[in-house]
N, C-alpha and C. Protein backbone atom coordinates (compact mmCIF):
# COMPACT_ATOMS: atom_id res chain seq x y z
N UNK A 1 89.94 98.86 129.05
CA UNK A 1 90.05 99.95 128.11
C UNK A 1 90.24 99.38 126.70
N UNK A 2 89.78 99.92 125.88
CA UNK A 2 89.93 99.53 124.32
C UNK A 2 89.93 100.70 123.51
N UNK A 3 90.65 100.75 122.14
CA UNK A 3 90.56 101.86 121.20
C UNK A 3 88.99 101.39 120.90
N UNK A 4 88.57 103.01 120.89
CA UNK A 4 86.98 103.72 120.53
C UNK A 4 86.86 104.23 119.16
N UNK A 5 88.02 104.64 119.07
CA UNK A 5 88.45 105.53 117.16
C UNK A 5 88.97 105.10 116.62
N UNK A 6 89.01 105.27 115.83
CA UNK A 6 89.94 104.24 114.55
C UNK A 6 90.83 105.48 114.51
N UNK A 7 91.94 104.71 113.50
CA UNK A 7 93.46 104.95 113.90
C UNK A 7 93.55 105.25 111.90
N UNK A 8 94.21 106.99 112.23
CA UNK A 8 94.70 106.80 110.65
C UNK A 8 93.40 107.40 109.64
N UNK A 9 93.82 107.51 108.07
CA UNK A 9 92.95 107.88 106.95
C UNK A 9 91.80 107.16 107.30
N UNK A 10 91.89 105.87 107.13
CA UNK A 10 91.30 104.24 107.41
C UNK A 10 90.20 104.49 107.95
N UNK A 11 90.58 104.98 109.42
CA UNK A 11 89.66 104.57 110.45
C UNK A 11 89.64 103.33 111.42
N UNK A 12 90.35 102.68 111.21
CA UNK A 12 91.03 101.09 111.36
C UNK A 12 90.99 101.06 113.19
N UNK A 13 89.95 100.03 113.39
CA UNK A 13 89.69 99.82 114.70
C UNK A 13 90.56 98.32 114.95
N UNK A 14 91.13 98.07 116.27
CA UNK A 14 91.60 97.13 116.69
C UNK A 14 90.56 96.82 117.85
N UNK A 15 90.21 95.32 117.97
CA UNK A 15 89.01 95.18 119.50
C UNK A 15 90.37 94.88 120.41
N UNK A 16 89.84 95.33 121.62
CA UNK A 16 90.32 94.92 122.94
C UNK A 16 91.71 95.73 123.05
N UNK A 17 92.34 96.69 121.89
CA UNK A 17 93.09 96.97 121.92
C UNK A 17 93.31 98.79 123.48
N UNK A 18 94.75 98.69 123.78
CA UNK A 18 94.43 99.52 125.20
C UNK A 18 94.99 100.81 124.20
N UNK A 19 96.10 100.77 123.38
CA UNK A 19 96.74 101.86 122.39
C UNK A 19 97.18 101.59 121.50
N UNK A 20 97.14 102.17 120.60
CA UNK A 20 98.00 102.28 119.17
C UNK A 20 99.35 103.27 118.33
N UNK A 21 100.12 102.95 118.10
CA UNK A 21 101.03 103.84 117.60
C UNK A 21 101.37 103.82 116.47
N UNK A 22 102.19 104.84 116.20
CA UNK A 22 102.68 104.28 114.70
C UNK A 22 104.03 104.81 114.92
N UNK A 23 104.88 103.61 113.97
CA UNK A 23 106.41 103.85 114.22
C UNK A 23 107.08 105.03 113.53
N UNK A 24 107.85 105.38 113.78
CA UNK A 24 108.75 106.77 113.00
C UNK A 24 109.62 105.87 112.16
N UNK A 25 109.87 107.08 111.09
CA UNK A 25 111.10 106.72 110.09
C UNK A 25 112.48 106.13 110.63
N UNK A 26 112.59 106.37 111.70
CA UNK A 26 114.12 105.69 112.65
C UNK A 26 113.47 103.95 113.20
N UNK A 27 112.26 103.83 113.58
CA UNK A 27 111.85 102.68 113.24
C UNK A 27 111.02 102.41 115.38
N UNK A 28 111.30 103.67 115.78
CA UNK A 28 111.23 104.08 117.35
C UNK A 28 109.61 104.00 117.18
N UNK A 29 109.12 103.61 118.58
CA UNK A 29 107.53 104.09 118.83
C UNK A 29 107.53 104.09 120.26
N UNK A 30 106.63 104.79 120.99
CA UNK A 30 106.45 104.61 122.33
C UNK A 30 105.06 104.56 122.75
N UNK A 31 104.59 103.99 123.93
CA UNK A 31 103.28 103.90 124.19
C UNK A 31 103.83 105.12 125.76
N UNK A 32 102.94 105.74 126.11
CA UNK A 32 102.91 106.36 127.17
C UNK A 32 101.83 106.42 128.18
N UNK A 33 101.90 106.60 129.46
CA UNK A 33 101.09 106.59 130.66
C UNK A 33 99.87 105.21 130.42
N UNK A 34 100.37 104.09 130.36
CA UNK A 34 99.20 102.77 130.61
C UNK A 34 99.61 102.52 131.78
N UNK A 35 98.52 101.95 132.43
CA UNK A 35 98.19 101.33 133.30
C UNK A 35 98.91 100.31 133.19
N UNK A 36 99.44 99.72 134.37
CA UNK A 36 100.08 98.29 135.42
C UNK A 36 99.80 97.25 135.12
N UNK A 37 100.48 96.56 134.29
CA UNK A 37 99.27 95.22 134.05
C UNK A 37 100.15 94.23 132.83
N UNK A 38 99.71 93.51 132.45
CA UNK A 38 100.57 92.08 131.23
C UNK A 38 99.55 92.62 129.87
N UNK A 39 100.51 92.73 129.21
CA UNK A 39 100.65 93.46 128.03
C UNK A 39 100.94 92.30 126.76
N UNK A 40 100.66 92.46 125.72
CA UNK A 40 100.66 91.73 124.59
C UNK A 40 101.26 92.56 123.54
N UNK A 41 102.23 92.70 122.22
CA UNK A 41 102.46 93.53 121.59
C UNK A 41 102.39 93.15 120.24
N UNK A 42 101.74 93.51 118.95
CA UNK A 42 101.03 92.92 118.18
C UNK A 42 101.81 93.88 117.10
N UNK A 43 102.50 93.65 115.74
CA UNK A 43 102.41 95.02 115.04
C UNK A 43 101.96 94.73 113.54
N UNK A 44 101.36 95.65 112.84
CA UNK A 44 100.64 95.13 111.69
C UNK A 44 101.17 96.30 110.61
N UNK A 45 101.63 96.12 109.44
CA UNK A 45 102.00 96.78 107.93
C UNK A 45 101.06 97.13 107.51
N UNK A 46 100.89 98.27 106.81
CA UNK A 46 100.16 98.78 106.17
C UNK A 46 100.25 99.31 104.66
N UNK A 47 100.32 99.33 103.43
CA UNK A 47 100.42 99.32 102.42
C UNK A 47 99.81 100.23 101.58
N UNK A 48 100.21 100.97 101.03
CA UNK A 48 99.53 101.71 99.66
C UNK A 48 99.59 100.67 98.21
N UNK A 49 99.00 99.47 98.70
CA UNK A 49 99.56 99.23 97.08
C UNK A 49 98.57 99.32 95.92
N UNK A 50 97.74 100.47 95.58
CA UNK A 50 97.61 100.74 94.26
C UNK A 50 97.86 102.11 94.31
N UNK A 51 98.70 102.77 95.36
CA UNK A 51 98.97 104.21 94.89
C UNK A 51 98.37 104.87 94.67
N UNK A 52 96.98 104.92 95.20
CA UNK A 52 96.44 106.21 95.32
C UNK A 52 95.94 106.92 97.02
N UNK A 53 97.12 106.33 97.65
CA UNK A 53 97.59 107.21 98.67
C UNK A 53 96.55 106.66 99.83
N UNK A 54 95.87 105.33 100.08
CA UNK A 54 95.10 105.02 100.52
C UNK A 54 95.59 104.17 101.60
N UNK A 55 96.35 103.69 102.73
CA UNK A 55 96.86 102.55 103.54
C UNK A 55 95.57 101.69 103.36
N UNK A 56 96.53 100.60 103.30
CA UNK A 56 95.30 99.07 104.31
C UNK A 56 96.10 97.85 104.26
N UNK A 57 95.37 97.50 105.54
CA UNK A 57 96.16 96.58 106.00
C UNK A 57 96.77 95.44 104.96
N UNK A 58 98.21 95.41 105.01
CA UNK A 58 98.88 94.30 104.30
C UNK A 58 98.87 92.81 105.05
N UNK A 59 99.62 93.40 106.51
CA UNK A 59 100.07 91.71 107.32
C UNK A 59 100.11 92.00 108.64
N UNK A 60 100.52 90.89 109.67
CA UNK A 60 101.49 90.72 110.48
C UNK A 60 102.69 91.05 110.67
N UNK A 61 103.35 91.13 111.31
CA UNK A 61 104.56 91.66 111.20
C UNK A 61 105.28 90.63 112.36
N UNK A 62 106.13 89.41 111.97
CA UNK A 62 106.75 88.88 113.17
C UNK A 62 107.97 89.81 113.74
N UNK A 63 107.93 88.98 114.56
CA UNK A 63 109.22 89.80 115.35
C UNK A 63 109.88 88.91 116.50
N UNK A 64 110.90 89.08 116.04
CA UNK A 64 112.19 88.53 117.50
C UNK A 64 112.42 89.66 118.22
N UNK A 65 112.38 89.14 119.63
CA UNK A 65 112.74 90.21 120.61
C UNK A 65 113.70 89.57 121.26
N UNK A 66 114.53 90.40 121.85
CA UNK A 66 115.94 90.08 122.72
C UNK A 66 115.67 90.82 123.74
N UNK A 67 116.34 90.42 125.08
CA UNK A 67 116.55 90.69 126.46
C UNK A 67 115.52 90.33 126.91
N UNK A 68 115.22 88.73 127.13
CA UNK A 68 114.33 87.72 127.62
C UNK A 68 113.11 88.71 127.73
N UNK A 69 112.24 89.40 127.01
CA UNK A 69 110.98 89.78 126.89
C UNK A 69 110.25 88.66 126.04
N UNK A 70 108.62 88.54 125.85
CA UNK A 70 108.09 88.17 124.94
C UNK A 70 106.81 89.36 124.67
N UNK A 71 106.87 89.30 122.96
CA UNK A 71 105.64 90.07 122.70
C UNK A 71 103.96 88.94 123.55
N UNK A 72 104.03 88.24 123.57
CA UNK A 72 103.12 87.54 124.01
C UNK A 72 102.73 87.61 125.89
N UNK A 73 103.10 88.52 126.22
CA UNK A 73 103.14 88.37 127.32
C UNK A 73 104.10 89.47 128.20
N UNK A 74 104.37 91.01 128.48
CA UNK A 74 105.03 91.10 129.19
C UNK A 74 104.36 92.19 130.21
N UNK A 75 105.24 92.31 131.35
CA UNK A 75 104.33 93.32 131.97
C UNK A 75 104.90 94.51 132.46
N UNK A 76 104.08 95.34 133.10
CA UNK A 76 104.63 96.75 132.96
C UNK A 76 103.90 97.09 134.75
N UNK A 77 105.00 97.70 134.97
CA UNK A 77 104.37 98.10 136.64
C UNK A 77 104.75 99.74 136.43
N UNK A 78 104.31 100.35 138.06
CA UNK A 78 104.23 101.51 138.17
C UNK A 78 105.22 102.18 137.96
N UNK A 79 105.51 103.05 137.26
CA UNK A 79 106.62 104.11 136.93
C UNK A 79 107.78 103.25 135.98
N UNK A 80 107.23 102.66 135.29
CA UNK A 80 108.17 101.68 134.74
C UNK A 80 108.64 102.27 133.16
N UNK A 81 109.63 102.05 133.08
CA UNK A 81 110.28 102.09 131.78
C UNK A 81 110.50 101.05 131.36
N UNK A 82 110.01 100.42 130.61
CA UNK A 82 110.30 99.27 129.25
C UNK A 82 110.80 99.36 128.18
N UNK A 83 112.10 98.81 127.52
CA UNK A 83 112.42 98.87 126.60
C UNK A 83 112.27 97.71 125.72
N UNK A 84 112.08 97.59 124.51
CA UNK A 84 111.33 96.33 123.56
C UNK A 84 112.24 96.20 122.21
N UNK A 85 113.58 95.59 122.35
CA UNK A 85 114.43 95.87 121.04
C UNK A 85 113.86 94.24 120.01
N UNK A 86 113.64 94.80 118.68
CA UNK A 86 113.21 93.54 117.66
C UNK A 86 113.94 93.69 116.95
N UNK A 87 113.91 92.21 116.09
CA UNK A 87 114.03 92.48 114.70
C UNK A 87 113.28 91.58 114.14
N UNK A 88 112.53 92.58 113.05
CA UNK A 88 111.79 91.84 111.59
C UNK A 88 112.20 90.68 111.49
N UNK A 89 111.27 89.85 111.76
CA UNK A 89 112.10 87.89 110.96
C UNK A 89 110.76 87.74 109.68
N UNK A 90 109.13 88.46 109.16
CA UNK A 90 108.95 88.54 108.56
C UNK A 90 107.59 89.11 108.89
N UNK A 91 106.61 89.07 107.39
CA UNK A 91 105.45 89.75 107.47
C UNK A 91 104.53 88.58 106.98
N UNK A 92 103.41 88.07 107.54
CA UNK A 92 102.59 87.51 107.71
C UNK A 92 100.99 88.03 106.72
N UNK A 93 100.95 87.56 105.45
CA UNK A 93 100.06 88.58 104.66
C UNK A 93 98.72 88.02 105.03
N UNK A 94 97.97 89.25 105.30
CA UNK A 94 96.53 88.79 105.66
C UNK A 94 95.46 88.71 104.54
């Protein structure tokens, strides 16, 4: 499975990607009903910076994760609840 639509004003396609979200003001996101399988978690900034209300892509976004997960690798089985706590260590400008 891969995103078919682009995501957003943009249109902004990711390849190979299975979903996309976007985080809330509390800083929360959830992916819902995927399929069983090893998962990768990628997150990317987006920027208005000439202010005329336009996003595009700024960076990378690293991230530390705690409770022995890795974004590089984790997996998700049937009926599973995953929880994914980070924190920002920086942004990676593309």
């Amino acid at each position: 499975m891969t995103e078919t639509k682009g995501s957003g004003q943009s249109n902004i396609e990711f390849a190979n990607v299975v979903s996309s979200v976007t985080v809330d003001g509390s800083g929360q996101f959830q992916f819902s009903f995927v399929d069983e399988g090893k998962y990768e978690l990628h997150v990317f900034e987006f920027r208005d910076e000439d202010k005329y209300g336009e996003f595009t892509l700024y960076g990378k976004v690293q991230l530390g994760l705690t409770g022995g997960l890795s974004i590089d690798g984790f997996e998700v089985n049937a009926n599973a609840d995953v929880s994914l706590d980070s924190t920002v260590t920086g942004v990676l400008k593309l």
